[in-house]
PDB file of N, CA and C in Angstrom:
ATOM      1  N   UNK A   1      66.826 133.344 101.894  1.00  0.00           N
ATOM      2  CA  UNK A   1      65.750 133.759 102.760  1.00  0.00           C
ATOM      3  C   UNK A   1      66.196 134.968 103.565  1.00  0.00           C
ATOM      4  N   UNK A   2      65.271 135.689 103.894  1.00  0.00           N
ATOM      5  CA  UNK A   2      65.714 137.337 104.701  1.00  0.00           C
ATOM      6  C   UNK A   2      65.090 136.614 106.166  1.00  0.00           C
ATOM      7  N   UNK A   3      65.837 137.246 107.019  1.00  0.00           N
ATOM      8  CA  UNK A   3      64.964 137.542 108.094  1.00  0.00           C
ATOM      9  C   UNK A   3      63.866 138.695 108.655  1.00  0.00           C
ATOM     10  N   UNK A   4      62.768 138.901 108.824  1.00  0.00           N
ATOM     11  CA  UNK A   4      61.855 139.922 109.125  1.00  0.00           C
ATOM     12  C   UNK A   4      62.389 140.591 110.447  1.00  0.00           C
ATOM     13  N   UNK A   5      63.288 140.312 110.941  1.00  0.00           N
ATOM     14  CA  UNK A   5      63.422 141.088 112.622  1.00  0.00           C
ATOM     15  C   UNK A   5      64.333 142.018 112.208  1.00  0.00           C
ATOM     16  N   UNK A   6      63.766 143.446 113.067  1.00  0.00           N
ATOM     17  CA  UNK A   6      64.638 144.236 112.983  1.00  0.00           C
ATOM     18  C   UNK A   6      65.712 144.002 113.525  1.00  0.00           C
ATOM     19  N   UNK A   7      66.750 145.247 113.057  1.00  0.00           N
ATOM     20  CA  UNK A   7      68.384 145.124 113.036  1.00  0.00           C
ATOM     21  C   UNK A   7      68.571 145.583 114.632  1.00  0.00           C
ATOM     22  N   UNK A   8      69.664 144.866 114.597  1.00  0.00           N
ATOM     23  CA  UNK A   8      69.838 145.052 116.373  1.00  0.00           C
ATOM     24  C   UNK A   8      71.213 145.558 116.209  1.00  0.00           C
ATOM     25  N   UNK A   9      71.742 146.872 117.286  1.00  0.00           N
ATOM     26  CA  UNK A   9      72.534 147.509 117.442  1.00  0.00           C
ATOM     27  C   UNK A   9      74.303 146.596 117.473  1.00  0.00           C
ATOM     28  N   UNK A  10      75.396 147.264 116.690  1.00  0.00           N
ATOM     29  CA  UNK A  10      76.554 146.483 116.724  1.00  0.00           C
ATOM     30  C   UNK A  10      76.987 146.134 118.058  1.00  0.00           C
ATOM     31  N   UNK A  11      77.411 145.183 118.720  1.00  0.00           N
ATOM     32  CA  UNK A  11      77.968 144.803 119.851  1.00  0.00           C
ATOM     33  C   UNK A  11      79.342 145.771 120.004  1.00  0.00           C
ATOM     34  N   UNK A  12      79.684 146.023 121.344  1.00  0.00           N
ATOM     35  CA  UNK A  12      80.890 147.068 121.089  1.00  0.00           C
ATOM     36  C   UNK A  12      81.878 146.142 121.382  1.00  0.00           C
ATOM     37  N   UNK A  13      82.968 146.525 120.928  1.00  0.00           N
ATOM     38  CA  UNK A  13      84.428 145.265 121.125  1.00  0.00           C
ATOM     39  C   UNK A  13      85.494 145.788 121.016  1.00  0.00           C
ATOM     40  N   UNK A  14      86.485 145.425 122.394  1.00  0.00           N
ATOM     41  CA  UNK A  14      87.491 146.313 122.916  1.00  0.00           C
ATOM     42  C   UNK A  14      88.347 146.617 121.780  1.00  0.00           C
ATOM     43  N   UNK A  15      88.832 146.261 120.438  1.00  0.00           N
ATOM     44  CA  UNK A  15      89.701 146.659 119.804  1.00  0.00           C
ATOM     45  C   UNK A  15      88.717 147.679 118.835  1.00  0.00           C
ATOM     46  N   UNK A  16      87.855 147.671 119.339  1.00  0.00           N
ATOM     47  CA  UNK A  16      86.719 148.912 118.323  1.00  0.00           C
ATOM     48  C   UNK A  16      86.629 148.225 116.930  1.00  0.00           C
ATOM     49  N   UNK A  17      86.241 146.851 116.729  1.00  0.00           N
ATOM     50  CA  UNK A  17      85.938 146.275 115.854  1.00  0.00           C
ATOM     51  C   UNK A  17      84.901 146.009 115.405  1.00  0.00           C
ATOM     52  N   UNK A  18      84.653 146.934 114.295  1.00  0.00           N
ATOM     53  CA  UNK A  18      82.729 146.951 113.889  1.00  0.00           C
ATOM     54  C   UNK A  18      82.288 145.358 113.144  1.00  0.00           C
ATOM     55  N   UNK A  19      83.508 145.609 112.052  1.00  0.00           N
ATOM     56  CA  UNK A  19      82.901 144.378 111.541  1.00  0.00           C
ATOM     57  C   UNK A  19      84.088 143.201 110.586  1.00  0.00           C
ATOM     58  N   UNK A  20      84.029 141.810 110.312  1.00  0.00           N
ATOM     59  CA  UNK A  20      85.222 141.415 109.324  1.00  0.00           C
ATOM     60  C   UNK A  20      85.037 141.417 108.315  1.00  0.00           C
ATOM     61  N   UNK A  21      86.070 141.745 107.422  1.00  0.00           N
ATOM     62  CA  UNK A  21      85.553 141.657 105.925  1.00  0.00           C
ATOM     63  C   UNK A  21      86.460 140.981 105.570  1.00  0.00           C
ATOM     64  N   UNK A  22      87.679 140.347 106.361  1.00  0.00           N
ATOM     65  CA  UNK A  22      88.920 139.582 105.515  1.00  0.00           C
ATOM     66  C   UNK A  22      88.988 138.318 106.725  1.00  0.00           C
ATOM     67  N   UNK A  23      89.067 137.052 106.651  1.00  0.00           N
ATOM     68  CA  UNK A  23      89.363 136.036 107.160  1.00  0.00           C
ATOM     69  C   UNK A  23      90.759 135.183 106.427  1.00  0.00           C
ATOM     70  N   UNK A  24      91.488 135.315 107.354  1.00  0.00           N
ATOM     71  CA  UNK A  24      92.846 133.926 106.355  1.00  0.00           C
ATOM     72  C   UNK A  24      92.979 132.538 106.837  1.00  0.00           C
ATOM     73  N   UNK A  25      92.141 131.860 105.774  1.00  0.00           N
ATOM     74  CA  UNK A  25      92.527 130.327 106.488  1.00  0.00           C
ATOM     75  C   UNK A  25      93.660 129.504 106.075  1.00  0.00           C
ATOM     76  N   UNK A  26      94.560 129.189 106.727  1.00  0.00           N
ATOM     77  CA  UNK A  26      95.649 127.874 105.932  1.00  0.00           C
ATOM     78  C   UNK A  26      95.177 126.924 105.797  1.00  0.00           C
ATOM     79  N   UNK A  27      95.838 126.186 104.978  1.00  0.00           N
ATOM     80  CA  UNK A  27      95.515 125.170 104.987  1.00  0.00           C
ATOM     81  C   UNK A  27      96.636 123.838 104.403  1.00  0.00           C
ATOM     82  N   UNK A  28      97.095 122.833 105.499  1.00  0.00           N
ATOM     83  CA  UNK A  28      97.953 122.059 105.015  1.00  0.00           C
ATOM     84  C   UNK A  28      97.733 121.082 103.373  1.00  0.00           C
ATOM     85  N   UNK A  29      96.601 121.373 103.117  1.00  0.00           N
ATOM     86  CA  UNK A  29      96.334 120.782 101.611  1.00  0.00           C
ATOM     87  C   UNK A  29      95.230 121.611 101.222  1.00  0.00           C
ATOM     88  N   UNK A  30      95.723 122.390 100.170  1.00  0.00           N
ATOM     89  CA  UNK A  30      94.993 123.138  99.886  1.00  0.00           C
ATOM     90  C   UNK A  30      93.934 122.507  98.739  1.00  0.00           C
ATOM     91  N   UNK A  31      94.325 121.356  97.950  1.00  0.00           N
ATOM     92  CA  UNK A  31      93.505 120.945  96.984  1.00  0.00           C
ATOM     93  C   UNK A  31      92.144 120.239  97.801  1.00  0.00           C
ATOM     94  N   UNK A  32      92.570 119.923  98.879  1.00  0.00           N
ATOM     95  CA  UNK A  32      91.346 119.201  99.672  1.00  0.00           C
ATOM     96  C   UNK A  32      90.346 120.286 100.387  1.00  0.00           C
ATOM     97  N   UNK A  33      90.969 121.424 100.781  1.00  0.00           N
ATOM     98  CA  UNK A  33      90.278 122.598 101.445  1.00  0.00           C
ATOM     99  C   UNK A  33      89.574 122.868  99.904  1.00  0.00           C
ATOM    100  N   UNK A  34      90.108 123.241  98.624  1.00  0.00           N
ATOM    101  CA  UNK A  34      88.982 123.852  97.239  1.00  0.00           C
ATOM    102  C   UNK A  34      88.101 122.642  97.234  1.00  0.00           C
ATOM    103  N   UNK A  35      88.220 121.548  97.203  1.00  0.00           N
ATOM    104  CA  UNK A  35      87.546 120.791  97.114  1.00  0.00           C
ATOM    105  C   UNK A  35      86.554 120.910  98.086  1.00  0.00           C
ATOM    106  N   UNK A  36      86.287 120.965  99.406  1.00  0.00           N
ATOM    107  CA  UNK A  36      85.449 121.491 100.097  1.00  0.00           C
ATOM    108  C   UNK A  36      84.504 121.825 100.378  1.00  0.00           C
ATOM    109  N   UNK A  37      85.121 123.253  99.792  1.00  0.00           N
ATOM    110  CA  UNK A  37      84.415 124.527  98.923  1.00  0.00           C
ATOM    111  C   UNK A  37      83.616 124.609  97.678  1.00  0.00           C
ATOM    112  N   UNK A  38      84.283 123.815  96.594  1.00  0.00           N
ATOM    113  CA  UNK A  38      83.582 123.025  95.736  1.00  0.00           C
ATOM    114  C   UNK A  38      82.232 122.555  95.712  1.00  0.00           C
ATOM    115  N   UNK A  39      82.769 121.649  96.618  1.00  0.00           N
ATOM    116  CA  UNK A  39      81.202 121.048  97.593  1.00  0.00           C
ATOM    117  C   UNK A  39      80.333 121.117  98.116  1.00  0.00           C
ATOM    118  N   UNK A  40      80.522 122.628  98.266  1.00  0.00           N
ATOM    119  CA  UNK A  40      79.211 123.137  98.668  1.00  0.00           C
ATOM    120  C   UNK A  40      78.824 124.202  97.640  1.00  0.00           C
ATOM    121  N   UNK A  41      79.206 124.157  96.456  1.00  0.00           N
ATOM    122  CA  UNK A  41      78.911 125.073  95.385  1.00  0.00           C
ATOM    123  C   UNK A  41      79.754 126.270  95.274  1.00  0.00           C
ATOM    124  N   UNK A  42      80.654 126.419  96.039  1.00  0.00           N
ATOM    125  CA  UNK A  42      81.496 128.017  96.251  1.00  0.00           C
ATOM    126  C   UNK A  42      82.585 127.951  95.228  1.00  0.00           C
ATOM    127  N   UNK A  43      82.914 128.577  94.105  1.00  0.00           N
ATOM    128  CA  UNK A  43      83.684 128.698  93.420  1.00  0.00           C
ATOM    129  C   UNK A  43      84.987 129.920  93.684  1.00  0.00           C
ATOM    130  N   UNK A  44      86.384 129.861  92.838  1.00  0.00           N
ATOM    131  CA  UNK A  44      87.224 130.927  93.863  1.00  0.00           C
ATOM    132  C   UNK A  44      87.048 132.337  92.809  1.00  0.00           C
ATOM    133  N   UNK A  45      87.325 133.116  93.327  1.00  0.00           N
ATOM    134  CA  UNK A  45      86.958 134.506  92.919  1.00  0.00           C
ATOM    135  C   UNK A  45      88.456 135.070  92.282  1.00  0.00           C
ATOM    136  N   UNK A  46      89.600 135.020  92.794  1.00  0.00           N
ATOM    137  CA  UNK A  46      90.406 135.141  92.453  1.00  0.00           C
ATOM    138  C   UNK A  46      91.715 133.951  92.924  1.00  0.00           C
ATOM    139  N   UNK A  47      92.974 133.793  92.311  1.00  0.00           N
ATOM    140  CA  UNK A  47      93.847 133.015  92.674  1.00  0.00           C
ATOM    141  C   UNK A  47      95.239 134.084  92.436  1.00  0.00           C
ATOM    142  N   UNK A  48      95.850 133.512  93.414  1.00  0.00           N
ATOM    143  CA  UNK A  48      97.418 134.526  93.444  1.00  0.00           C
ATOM    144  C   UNK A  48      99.056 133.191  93.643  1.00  0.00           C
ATOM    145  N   UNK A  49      99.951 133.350  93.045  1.00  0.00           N
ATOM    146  CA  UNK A  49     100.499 132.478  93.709  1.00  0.00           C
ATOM    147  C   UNK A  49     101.753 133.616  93.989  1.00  0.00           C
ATOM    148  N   UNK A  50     102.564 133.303  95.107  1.00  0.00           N
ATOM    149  CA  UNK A  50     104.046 133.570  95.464  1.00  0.00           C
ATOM    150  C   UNK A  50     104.342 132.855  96.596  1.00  0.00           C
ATOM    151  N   UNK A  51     105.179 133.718  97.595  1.00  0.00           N
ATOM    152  CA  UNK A  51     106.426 132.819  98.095  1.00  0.00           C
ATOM    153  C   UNK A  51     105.809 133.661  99.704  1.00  0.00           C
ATOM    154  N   UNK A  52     106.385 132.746 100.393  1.00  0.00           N
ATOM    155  CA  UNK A  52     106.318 132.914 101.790  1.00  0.00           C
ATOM    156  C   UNK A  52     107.439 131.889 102.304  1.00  0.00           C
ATOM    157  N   UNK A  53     108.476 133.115 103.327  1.00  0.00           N
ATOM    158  CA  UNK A  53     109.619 132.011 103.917  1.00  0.00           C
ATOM    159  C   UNK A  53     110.596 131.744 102.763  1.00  0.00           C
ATOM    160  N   UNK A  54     110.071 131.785 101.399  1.00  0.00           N
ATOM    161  CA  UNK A  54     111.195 131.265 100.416  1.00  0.00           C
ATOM    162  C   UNK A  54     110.298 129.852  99.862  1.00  0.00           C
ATOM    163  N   UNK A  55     109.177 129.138 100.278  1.00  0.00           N
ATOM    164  CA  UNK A  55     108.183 128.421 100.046  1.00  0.00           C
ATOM    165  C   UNK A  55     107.035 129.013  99.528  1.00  0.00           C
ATOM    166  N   UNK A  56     107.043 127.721  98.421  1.00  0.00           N
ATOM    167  CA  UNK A  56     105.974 128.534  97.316  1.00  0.00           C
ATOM    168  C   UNK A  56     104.481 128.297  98.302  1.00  0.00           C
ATOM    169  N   UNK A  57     104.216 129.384  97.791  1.00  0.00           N
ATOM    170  CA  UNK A  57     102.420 129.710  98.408  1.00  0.00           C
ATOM    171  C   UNK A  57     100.981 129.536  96.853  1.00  0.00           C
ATOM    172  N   UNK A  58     100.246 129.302  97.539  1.00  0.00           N
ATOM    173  CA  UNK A  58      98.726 129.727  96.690  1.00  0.00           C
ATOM    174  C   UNK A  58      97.996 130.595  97.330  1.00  0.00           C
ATOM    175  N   UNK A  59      97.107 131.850  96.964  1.00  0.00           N
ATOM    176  CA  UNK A  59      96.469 132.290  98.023  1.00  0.00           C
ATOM    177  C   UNK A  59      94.685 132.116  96.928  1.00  0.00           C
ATOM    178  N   UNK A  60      93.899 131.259  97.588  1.00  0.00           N
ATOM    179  CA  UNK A  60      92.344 131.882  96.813  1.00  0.00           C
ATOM    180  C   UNK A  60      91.656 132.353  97.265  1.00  0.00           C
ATOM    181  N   UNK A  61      90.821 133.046  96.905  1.00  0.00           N
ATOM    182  CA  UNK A  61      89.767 134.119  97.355  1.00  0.00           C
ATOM    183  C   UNK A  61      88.941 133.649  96.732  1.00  0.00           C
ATOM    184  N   UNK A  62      87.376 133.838  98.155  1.00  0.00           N
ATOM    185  CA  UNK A  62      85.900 133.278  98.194  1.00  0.00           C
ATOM    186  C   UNK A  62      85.808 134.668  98.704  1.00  0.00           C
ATOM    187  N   UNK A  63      84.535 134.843  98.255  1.00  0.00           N
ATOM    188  CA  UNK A  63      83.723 136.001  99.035  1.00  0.00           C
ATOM    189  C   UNK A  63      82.089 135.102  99.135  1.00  0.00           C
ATOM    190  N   UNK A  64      81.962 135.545 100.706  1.00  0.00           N
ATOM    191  CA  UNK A  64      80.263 134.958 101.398  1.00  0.00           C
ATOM    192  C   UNK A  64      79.812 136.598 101.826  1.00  0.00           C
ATOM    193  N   UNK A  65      79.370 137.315 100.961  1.00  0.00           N
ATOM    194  CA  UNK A  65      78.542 137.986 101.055  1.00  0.00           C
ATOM    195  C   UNK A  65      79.861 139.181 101.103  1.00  0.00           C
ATOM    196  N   UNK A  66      79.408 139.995 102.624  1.00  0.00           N
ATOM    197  CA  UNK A  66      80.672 140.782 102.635  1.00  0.00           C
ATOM    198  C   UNK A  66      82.476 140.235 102.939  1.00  0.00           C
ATOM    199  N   UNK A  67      82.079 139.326 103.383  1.00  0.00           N
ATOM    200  CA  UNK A  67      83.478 138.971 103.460  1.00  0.00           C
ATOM    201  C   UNK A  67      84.666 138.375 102.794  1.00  0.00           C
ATOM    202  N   UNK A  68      85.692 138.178 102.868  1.00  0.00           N
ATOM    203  CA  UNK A  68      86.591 137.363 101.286  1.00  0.00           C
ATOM    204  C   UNK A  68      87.352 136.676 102.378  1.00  0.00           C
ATOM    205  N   UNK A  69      87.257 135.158 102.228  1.00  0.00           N
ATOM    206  CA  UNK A  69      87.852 134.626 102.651  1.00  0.00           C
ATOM    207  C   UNK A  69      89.410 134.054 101.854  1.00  0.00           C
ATOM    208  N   UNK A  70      90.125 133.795 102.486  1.00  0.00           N
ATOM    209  CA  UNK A  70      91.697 133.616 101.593  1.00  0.00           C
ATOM    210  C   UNK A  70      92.209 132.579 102.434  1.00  0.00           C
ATOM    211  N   UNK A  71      92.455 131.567 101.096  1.00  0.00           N
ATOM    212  CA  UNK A  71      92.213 130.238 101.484  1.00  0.00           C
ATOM    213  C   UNK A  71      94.174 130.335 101.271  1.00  0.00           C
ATOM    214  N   UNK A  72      95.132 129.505 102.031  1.00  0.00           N
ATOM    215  CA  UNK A  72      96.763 130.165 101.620  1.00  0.00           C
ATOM    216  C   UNK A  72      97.188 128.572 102.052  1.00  0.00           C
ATOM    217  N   UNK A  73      97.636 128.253 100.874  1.00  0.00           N
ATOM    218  CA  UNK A  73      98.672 126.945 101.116  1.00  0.00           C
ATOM    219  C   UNK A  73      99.507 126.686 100.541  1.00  0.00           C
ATOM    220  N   UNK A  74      99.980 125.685 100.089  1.00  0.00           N
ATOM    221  CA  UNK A  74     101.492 125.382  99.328  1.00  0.00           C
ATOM    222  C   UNK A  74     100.552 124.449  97.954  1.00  0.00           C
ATOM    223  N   UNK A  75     100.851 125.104  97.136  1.00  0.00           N
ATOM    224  CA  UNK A  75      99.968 124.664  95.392  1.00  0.00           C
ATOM    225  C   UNK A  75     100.559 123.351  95.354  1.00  0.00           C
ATOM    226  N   UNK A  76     101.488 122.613  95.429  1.00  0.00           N
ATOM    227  CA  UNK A  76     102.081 121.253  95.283  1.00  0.00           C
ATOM    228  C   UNK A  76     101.850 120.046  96.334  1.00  0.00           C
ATOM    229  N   UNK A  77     102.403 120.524  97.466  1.00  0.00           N
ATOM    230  CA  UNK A  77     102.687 119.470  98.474  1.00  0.00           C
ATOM    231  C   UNK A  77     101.310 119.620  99.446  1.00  0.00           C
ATOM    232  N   UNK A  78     101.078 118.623  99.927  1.00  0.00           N
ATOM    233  CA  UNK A  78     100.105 118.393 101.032  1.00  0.00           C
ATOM    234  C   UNK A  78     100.294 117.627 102.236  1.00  0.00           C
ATOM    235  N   UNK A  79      99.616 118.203 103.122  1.00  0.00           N
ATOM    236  CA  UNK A  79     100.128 117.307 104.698  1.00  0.00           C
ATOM    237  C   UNK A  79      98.411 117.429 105.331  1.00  0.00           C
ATOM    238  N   UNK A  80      98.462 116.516 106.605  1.00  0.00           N
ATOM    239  CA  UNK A  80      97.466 116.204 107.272  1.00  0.00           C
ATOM    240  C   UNK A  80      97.464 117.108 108.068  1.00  0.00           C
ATOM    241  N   UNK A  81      96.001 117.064 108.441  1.00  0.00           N
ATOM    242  CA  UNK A  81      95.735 118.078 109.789  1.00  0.00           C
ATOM    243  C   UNK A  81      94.213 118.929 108.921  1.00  0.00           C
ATOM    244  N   UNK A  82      93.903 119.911 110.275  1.00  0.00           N
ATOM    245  CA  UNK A  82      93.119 120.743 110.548  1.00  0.00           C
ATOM    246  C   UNK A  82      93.427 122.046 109.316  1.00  0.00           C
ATOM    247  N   UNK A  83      92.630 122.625 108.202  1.00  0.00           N
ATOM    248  CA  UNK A  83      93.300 124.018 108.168  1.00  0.00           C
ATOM    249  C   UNK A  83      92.826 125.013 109.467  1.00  0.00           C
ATOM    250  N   UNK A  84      93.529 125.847 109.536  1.00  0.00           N
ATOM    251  CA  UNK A  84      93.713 126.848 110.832  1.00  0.00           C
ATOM    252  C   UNK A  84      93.322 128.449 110.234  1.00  0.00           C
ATOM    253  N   UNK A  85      92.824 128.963 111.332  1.00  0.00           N
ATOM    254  CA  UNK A  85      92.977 130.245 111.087  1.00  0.00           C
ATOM    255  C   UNK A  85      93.826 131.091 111.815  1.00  0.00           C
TER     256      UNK A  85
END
């Protein structure tokens, strides 16, 4: 659905930040964060794996319109909690 109201001027913001186009979320289990995502129909756009710290990483990429979100956890192991941004 569009909205009919015209466009209203960018808010100004002290680091002169127009707009985001990259968000990084962690996440202590990453199979439960895709799953999620899953769940609401969002499939990943791209997948990367390497190392962070010397600990293996996953990184996936969603894009919601303009933005790509990058979902970054450990591909094996999982722990409880919140993912964070």
């Amino acid at each position: 659905a569009r909205s009919d109201t015209g466009s209203v001027a960018p808010a100004v913001h002290a680091n002169g930040v127009m707009a985001i186009d990259h968000v990084v979320l962690l996440s202590p289990d990453l199979h439960r964060t895709v799953e999620s995502f899953a769940g609401v129909g969002l499939g990943p756009r791209r997948e990367r794996d390497g190392e962070l710290g010397g600990r293996p990483i996953r990184q996936i990429f969603y894009r919601f319109g303009e933005v790509i979100v990058e979902v970054v956890g450990n591909p094996v192991a999982a722990a409880e909690g919140p993912s964070t941004l």
